[in-house]
C-alpha atoms as a PDB file:
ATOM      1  CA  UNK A   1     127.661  43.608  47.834  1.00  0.00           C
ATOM      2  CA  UNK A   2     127.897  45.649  50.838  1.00  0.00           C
ATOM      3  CA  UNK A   3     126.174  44.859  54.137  1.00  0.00           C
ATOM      4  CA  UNK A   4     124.077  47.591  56.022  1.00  0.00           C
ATOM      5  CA  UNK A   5     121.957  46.116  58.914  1.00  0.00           C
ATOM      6  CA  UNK A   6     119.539  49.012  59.067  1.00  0.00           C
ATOM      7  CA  UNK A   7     116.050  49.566  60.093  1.00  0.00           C
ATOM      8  CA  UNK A   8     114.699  50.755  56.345  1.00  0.00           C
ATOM      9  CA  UNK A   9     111.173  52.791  56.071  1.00  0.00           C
ATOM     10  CA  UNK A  10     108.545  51.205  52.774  1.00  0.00           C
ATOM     11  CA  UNK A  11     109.476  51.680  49.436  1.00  0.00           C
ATOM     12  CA  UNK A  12     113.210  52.299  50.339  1.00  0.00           C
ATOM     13  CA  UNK A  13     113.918  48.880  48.459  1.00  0.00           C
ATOM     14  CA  UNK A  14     111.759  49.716  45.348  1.00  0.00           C
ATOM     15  CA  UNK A  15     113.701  53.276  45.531  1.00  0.00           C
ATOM     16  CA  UNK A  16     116.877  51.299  45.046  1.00  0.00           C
ATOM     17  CA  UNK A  17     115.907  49.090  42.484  1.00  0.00           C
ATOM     18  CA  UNK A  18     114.602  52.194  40.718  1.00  0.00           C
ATOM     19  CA  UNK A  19     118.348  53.228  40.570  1.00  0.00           C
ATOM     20  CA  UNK A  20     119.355  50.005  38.984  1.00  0.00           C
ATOM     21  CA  UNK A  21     120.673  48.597  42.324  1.00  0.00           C
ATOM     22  CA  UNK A  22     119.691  45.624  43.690  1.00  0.00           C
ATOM     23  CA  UNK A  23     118.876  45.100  47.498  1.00  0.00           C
ATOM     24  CA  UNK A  24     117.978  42.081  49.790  1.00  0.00           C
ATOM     25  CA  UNK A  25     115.695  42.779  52.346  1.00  0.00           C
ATOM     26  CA  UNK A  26     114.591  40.717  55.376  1.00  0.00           C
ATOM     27  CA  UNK A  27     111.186  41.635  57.097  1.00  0.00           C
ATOM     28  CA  UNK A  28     111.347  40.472  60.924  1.00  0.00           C
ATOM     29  CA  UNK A  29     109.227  39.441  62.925  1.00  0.00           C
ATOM     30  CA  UNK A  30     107.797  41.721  66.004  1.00  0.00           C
ATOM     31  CA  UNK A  31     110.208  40.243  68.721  1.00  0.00           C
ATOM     32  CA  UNK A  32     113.280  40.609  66.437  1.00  0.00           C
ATOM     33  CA  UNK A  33     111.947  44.074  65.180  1.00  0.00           C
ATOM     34  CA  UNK A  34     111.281  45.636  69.122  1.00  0.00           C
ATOM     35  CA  UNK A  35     114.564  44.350  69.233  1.00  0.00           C
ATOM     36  CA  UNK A  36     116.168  46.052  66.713  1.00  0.00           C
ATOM     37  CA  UNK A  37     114.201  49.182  67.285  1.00  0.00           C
ATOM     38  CA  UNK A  38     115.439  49.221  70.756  1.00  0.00           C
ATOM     39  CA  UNK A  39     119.301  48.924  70.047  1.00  0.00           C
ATOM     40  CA  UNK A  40     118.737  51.797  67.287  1.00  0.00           C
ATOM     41  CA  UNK A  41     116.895  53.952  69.919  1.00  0.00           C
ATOM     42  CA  UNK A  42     119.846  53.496  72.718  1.00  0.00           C
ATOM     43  CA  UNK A  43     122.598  54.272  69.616  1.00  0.00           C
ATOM     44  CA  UNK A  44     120.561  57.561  68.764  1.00  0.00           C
ATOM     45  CA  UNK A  45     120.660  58.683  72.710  1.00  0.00           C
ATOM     46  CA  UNK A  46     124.134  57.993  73.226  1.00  0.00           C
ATOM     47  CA  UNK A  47     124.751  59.982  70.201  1.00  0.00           C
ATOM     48  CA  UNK A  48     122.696  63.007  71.694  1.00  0.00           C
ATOM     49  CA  UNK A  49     124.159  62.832  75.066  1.00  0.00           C
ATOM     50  CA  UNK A  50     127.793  63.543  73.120  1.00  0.00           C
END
């Protein structure tokens, strides 16, 4: 199974399932989530500032 450490939106699991795929899902906590969120957010500006 391939990896994908990704920030998902709701339902984006059942959408996969829906496809007969199977996904494994971990919901964070807020301090690992802010975390995450941040990281994503500096990725997105260093892609805009290219």
């Amino acid at each position: 199974m391939k990896v994908y450490n990704k920030l998902i939106r709701d339902r984006i699991p059942e959408i996969i399932e829906a496809s007969g795929k199977k996904s494994n899902i971990k919901i964070m906590n807020d301090s690992d989530y802010l975390k995450s969120l941040n990281k994503k957010n500096q990725m997105n500006t260093m892609k805009a500032k290219m």
